[in-house]
Protein backbone atom coordinates (compact mmCIF):
# COMPACT_ATOMS: atom_id res chain seq x y z
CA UNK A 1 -21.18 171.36 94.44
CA UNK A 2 -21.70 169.63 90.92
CA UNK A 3 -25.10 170.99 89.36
CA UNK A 4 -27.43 168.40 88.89
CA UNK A 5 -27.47 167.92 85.10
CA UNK A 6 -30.83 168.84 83.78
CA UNK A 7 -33.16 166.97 81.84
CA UNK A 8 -32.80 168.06 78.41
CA UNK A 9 -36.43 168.76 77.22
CA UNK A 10 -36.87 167.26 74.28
CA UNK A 11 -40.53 167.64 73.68
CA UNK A 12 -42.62 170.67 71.85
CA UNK A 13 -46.32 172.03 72.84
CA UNK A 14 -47.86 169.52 70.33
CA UNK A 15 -45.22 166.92 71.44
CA UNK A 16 -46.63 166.79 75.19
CA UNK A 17 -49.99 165.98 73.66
CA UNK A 18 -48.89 162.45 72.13
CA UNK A 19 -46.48 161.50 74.64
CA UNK A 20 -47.72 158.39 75.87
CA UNK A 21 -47.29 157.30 72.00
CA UNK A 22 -43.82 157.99 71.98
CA UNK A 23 -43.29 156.95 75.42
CA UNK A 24 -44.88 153.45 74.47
CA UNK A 25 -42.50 153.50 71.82
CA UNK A 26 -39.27 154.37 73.44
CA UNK A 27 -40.20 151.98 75.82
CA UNK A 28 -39.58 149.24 72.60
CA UNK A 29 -36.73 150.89 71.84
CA UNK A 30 -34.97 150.78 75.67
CA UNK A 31 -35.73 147.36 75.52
CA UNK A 32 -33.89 146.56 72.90
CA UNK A 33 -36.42 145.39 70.23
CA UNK A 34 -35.11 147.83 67.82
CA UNK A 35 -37.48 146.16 64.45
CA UNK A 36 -40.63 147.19 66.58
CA UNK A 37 -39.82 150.31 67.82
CA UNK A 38 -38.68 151.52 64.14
CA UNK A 39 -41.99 150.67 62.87
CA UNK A 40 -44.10 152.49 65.92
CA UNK A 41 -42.09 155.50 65.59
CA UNK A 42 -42.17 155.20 61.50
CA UNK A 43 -46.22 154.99 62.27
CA UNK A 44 -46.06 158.53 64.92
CA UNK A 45 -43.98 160.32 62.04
CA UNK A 46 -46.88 159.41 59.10
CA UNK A 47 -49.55 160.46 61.38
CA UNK A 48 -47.81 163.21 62.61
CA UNK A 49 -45.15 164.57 60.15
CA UNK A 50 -44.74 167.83 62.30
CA UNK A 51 -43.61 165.67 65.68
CA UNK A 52 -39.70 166.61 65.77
CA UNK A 53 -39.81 163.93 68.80
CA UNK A 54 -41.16 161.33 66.86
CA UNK A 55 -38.54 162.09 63.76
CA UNK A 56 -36.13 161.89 66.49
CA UNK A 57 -37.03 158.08 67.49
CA UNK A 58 -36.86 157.24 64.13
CA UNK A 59 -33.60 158.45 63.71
CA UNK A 60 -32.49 156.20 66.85
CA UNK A 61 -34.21 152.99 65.97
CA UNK A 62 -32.66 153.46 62.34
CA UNK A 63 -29.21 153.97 64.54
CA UNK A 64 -29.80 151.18 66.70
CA UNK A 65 -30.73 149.05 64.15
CA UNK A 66 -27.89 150.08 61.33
CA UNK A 67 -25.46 148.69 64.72
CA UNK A 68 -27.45 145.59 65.17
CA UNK A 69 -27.04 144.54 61.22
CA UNK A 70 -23.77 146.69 61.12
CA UNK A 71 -25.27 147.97 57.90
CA UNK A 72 -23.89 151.24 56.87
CA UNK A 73 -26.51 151.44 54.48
CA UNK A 74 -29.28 151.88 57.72
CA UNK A 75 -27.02 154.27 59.33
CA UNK A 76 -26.91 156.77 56.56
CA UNK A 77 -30.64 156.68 56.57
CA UNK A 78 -30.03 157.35 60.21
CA UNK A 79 -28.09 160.28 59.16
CA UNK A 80 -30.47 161.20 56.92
CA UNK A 81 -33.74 161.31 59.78
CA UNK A 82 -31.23 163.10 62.67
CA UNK A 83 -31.16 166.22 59.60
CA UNK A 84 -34.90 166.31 59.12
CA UNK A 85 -35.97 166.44 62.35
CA UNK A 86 -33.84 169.99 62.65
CA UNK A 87 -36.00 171.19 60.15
CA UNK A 88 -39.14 170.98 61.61
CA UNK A 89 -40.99 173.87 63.20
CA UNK A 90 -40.54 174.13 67.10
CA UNK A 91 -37.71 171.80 67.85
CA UNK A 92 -36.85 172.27 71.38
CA UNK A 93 -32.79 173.75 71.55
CA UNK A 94 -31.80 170.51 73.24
CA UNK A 95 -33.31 167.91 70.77
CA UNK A 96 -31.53 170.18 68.17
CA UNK A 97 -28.05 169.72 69.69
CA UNK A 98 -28.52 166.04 70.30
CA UNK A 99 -29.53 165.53 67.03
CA UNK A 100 -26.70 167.66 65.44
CA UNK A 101 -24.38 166.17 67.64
CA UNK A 102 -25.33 162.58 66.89
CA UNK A 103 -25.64 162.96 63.02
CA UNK A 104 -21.97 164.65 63.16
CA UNK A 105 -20.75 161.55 65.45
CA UNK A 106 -22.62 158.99 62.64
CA UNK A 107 -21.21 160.96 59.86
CA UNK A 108 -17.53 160.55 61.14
CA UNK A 109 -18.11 156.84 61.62
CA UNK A 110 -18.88 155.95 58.02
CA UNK A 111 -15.79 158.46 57.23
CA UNK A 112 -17.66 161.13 56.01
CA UNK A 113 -15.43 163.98 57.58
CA UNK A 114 -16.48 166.93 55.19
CA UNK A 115 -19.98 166.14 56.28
CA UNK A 116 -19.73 165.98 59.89
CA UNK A 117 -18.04 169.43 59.53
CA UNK A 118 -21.02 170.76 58.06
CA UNK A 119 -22.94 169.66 60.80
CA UNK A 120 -20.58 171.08 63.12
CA UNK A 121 -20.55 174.26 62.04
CA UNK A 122 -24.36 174.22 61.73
CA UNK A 123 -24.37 173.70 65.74
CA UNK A 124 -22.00 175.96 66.20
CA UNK A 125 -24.02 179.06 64.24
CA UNK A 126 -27.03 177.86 66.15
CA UNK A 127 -25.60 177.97 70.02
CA UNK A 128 -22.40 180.02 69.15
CA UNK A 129 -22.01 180.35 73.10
CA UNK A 130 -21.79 176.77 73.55
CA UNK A 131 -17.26 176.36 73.86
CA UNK A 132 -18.37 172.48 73.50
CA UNK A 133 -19.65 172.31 70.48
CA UNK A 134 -16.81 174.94 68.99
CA UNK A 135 -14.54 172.05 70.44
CA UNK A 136 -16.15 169.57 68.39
CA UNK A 137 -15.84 171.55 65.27
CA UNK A 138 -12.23 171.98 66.08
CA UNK A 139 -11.78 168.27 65.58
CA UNK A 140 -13.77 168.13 62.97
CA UNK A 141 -10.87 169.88 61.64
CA UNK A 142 -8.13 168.03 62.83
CA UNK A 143 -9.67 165.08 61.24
CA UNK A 144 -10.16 166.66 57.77
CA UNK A 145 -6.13 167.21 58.36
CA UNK A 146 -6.87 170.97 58.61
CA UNK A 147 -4.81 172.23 61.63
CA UNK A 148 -4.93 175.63 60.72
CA UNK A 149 -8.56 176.17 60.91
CA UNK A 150 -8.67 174.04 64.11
CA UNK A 151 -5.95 175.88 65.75
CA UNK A 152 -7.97 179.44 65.19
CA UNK A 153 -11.08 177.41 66.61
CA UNK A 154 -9.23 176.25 69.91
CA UNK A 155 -8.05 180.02 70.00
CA UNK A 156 -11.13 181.64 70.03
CA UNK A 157 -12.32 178.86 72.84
CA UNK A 158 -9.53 179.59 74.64
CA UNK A 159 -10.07 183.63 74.71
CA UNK A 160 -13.41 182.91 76.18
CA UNK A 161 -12.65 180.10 78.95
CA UNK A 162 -8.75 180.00 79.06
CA UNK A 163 -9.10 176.59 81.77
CA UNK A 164 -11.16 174.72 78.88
CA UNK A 165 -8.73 171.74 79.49
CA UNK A 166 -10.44 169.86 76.50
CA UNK A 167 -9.34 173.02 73.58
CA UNK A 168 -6.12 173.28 75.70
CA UNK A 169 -4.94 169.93 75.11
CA UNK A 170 -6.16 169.89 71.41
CA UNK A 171 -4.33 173.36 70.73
CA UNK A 172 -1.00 171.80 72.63
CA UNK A 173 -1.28 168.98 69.98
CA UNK A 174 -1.36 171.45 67.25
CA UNK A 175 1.63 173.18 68.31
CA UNK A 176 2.98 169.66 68.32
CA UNK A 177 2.81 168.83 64.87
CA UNK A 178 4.00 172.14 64.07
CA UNK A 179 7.15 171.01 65.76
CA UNK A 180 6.64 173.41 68.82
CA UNK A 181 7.41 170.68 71.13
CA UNK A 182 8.44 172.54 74.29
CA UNK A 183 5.99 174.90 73.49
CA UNK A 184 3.27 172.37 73.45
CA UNK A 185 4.13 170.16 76.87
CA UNK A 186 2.07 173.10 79.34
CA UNK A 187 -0.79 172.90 77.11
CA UNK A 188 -0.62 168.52 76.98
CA UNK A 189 -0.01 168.73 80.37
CA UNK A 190 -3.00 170.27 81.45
CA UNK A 191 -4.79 167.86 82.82
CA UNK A 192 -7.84 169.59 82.89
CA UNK A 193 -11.37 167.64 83.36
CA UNK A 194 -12.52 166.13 79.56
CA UNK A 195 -9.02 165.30 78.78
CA UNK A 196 -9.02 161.89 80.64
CA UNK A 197 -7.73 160.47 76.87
CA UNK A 198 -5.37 158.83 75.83
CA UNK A 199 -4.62 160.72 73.24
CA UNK A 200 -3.05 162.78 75.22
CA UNK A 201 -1.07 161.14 77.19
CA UNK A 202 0.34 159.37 74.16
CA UNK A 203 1.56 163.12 72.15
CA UNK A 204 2.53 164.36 76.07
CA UNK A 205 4.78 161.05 77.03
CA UNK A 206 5.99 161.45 73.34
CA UNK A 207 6.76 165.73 73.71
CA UNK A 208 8.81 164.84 76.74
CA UNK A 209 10.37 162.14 75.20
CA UNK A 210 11.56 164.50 72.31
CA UNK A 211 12.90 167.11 74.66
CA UNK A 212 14.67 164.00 76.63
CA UNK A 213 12.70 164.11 79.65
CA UNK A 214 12.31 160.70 81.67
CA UNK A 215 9.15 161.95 83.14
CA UNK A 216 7.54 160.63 79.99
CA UNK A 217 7.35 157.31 81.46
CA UNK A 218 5.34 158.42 84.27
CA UNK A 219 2.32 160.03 82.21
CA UNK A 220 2.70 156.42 80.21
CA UNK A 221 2.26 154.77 83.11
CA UNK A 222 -0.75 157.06 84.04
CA UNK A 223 -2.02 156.12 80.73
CA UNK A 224 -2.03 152.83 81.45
CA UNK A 225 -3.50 152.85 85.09
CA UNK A 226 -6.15 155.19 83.32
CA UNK A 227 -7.05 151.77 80.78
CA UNK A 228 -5.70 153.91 77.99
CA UNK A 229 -3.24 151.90 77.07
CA UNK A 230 -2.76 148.34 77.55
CA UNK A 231 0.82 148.68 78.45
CA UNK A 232 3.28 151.08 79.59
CA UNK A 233 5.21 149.95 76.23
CA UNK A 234 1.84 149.05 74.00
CA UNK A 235 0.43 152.49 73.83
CA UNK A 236 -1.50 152.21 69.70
CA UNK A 237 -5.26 153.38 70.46
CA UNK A 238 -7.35 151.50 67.93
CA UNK A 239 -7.48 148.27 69.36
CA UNK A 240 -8.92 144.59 69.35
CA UNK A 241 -9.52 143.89 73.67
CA UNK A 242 -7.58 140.12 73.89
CA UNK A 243 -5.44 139.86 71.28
CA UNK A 244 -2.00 138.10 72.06
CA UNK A 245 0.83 140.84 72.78
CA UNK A 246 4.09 140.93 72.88
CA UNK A 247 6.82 142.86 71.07
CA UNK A 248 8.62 140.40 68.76
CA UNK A 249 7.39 136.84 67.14
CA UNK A 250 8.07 134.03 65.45
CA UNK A 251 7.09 133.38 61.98
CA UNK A 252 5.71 130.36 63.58
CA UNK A 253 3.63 132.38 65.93
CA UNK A 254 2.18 134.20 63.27
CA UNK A 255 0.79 131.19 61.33
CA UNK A 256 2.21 133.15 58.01
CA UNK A 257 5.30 131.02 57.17
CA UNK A 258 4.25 130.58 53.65
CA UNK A 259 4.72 134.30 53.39
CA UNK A 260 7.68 134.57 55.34
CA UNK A 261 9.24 131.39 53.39
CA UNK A 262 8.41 133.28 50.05
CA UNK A 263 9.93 136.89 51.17
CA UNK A 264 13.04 135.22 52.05
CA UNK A 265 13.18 132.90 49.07
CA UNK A 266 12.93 136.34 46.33
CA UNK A 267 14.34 138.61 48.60
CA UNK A 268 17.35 138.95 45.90
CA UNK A 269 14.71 139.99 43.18
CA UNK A 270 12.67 141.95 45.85
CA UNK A 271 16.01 143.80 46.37
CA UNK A 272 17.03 144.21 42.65
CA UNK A 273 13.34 145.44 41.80
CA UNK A 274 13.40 148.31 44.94
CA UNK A 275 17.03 149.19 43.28
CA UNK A 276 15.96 149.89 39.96
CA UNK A 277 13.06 152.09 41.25
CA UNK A 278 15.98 153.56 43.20
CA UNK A 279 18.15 154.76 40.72
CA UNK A 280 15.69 156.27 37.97
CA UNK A 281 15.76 159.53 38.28
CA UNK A 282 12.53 160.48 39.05
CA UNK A 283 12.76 158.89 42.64
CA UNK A 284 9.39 157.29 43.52
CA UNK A 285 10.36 157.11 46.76
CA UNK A 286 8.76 159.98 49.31
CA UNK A 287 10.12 161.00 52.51
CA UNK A 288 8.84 159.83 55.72
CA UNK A 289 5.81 162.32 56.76
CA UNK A 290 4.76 161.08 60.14
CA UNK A 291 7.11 163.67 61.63
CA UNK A 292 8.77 160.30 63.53
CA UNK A 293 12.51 161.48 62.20
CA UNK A 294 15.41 163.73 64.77
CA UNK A 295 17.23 163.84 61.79
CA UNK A 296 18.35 162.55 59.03
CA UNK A 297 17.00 160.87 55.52
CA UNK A 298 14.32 157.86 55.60
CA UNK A 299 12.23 157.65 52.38
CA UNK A 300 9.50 154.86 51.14
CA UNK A 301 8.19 153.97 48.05
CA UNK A 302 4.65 152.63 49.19
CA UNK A 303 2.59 149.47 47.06
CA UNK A 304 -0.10 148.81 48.91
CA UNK A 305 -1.68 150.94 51.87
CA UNK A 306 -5.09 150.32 53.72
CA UNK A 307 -5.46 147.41 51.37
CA UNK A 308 -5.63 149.36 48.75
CA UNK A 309 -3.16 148.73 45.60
CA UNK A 310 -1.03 151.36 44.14
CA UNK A 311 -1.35 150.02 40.58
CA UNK A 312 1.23 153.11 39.43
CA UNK A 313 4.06 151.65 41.74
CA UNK A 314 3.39 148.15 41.19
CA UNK A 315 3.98 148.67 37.31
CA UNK A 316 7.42 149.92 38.79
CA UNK A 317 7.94 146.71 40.51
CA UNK A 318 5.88 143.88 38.67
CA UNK A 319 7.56 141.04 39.85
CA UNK A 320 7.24 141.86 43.67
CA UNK A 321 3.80 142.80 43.48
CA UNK A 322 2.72 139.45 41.50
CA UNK A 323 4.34 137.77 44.60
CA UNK A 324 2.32 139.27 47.31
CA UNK A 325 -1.12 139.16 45.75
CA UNK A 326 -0.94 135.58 47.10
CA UNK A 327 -1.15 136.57 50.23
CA UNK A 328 -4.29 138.20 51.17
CA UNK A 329 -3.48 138.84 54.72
CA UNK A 330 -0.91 141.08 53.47
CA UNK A 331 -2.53 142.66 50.48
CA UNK A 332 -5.97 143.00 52.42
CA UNK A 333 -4.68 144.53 55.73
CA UNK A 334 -6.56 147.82 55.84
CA UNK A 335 -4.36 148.53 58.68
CA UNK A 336 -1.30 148.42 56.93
CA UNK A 337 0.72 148.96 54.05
CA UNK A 338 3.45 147.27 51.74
CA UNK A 339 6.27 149.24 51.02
CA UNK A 340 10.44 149.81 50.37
CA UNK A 341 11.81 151.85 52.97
CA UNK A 342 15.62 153.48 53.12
CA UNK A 343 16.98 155.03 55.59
CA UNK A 344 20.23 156.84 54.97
CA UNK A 345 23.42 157.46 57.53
CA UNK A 346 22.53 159.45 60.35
CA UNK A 347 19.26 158.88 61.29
CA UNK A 348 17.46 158.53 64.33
CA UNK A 349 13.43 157.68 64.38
CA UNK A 350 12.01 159.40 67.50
CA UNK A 351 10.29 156.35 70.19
CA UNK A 352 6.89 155.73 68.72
CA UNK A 353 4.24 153.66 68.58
CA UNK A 354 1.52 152.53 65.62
CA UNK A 355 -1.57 153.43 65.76
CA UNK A 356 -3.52 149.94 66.23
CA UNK A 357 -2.71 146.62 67.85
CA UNK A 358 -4.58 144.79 64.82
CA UNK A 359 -1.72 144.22 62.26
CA UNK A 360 2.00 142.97 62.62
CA UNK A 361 4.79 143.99 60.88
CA UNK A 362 7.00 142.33 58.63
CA UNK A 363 11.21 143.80 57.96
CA UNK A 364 12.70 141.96 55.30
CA UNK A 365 16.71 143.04 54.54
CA UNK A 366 17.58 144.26 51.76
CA UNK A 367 20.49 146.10 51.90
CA UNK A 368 22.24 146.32 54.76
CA UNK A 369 25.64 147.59 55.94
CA UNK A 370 27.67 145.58 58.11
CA UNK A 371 27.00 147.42 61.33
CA UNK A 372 25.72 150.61 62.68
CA UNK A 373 21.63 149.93 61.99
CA UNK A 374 19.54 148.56 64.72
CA UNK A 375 15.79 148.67 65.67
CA UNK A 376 14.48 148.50 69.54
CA UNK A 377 10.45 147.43 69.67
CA UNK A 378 9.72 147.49 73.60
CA UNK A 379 13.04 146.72 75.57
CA UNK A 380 15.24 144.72 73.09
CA UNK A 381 17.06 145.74 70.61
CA UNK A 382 17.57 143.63 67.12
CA UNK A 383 19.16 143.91 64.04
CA UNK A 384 18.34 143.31 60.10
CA UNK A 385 19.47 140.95 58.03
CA UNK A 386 20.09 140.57 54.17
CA UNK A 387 17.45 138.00 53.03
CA UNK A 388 15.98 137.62 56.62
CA UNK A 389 12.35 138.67 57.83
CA UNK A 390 12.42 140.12 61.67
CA UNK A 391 8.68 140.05 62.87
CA UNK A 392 7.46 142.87 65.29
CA UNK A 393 4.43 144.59 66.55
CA UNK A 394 4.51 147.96 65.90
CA UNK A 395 1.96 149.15 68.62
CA UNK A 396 4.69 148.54 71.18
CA UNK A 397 7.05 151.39 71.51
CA UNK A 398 9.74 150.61 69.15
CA UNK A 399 12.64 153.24 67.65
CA UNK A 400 15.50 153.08 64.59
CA UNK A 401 19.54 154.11 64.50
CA UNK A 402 21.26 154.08 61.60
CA UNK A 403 24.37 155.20 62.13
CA UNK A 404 26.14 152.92 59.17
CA UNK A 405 28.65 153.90 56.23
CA UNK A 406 25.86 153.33 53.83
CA UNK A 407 21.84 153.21 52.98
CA UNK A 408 19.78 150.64 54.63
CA UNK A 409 17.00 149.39 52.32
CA UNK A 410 13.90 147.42 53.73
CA UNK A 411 10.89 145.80 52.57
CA UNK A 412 7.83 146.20 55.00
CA UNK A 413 5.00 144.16 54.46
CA UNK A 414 2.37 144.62 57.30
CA UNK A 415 0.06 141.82 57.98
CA UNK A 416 -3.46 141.46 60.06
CA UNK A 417 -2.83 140.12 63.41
CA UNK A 418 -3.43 136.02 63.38
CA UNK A 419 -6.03 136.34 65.88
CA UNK A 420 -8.25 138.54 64.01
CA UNK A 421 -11.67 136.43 62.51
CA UNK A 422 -12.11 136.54 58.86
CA UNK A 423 -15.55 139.10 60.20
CA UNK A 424 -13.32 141.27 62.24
CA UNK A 425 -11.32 141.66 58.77
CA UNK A 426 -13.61 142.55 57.01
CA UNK A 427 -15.22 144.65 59.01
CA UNK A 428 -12.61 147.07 60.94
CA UNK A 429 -12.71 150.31 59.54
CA UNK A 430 -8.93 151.09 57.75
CA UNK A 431 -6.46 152.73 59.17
């Protein structure tokens, strides 16, 4: 039988003497008028600056409210009242965890990953025998981009509860990226309660693909009856609900044709820019580091990524990057870049999928050899031409061939989805 989950006690001795206060002003809170509540719990933590539970309110109003004006300014003070109320004197255990656990959660939000690890670890010296919370520190790792540490964490969870399905699944993604893809599929595959995400099923269907096993398609389709993904083909996980899907457009359907009309008018200098950069000597171009490549050679040379500009590259290629500024639903994708891509004679790009449904991507030819280069997005297979821009989205499962005489050379340009309001721009965190 499931244990009834117990009520986490969140109040101390002095606590149970003023709770009808704090009740009355959790009550506000529940409610939803978030202004009033902040103010009666900012008045319980004046008169009573030793009330951890009052602190605590505070810290949620300041949460709720930091959603309600989506100011990230409110959240860090948020941030800021989850810390103090863990250094009061007699916090109760489970108001420390929620706190911790909360201020970590905030803290990755706003992007502040070295932070949130601090605050991981901190919950993780304090209830060392909780395997949850060193799971949570493990991906505090894995977001920092620091597999190794994250891979000793999911060991040492998995010592002490080998069925933990949520640190088996993590580690089986670890030996994933180190390229131990058979290795990894019994740990993906686990299955285990907590790892109903989609995550998974996304780095499991693509492990099977790389070892050539059909079955992938099954766990996709799981994914997708499991609302992971919102196709068996359109598996990205940062996502806009409702926008308009499907795997190749139109420059008409994208509403960008002024872009489109001005790629293909300069594709020639474009071309002649990318080639110069090309030959020097120092190569500015880097190779591919998604791990996405079989085999082979596939190198870009990258302008502008999360709408950022790379003023270093653009000196490189003046013209081009004078061209695009024009277009600020180009430049100002945060979920995209700009950039010169070549691929060389025999490679193959594993099936894959980007990560979010909120940009399309633009292909503009370059240089390319007669035949032997071709692109599938979904179930249809296309190919590029010199001075032409194919249109796809990349969150549908899409995969490359080059198996020409010669280099291909591409210009990507990846552009916000049309659908996307000029808030929802500004506002989605990059990717």
């Amino acid at each position: 039988l499931a244990k009834k989950k117990k009520k986490p006690k969140l109040l101390n001795k002095f606590d149970k003497t003023i709770k009808a206060e704090l009740d009355a002003a959790e009550k506000l809170r529940k409610k939803g008028k978030v202004e009033e509540a902040l103010r009666a719990f900012e008045a319980l933590v004046n008169q009573y600056p030793q009330s951890p539970r009052a602190r605590y309110g505070k810290a949620q109003s300041e949460d709720d409210l930091a959603e309600k004006m989506r100011s990230n300014e409110m959240l860090q003070k948020a941030i800021n009242t989850y810390d103090e109320v863990v250094s009061l004197p007699n916090v109760p255990s489970d108001l420390i965890k929620l706190s911790l656990k909360r201020e970590a959660d905030r803290q990755q939000f706003l992007g502040r990953m070295r932070g949130s690890l601090v605050t991981l670890q901190k919950l993780v010296q304090l209830f060392p025998s909780d395997t949850s919370f060193k799971n949570d520190l493990g991906v505090g790792y894995l977001l920092i981009g620091d597999n190794s540490n994250a891979k000793k964490v999911y060991e040492e969870v998995l010592s002490l509860t080998p069925n933990d399905g949520f640190a088996k699944v993590h580690y089986g993604f670890i030996l994933k990226a180190e390229n131990k893809i058979a290795e990894s599929i019994p740990y993906l595959k686990s299955g285990d309660p907590g790892t109903n995400d989609g995550r998974f099923y996304f780095h499991l269907g693509d492990a099977l693909q790389r070892m050539g096993d059909k079955e992938a398609y099954k766990w996709y389709e799981l994914g997708y009856q499991r609302g992971h993904f919102a196709s068996v083909w359109q598996r990205s996980l940062y996502n806009v609900k409702g926008l308009k899907a499907q795997p190749w457009w139109t420059a008409r359907e994208t509403g960008y044709t002024e872009l489109v009309k001005s790629l293909e008018k300069n594709w020639k200098l474009i071309r002649d820019e990318g080639l110069a950069v090309m030959d020097k000597k120092r190569s500015l171009f880097l190779p591919e580091d998604e791990n996405l490549r079989e085999k082979g050679d596939w190198s870009q040379f990258t302008l502008w990524q999360q709408g950022r500009k790379n003023e270093n590259a653009c000196k490189s290629v003046s013209k081009t990057c004078a061209l695009l500024e024009r277009f600020p639903e180009a430049t100002g994708c945060r979920r995209g870049q700009i950039k010169y891509s070549i691929m060389h004679p025999g490679t193959h790009v594993w099936p894959h999928t980007g990560p979010t449904n909120c940009r399309l991507r633009m292909h503009l030819g370059l240089v390319i050899p007669k035949e032997g280069c071709r692109i599938r997005c979904a179930q249809e297979n296309r190919t590029w031409e010199e001075g032409k821009v194919l249109i796809f989205d990349d969150s549908f499962e899409h995969e490359v061939w080059q198996d020409a005489e010669n280099y291909r050379l591409i210009f990507i340009v990846d552009v916000w989805h049309p659908e996307l309001t000029a808030q929802q721009r500004r506002t989605l965190p990059a990717i």
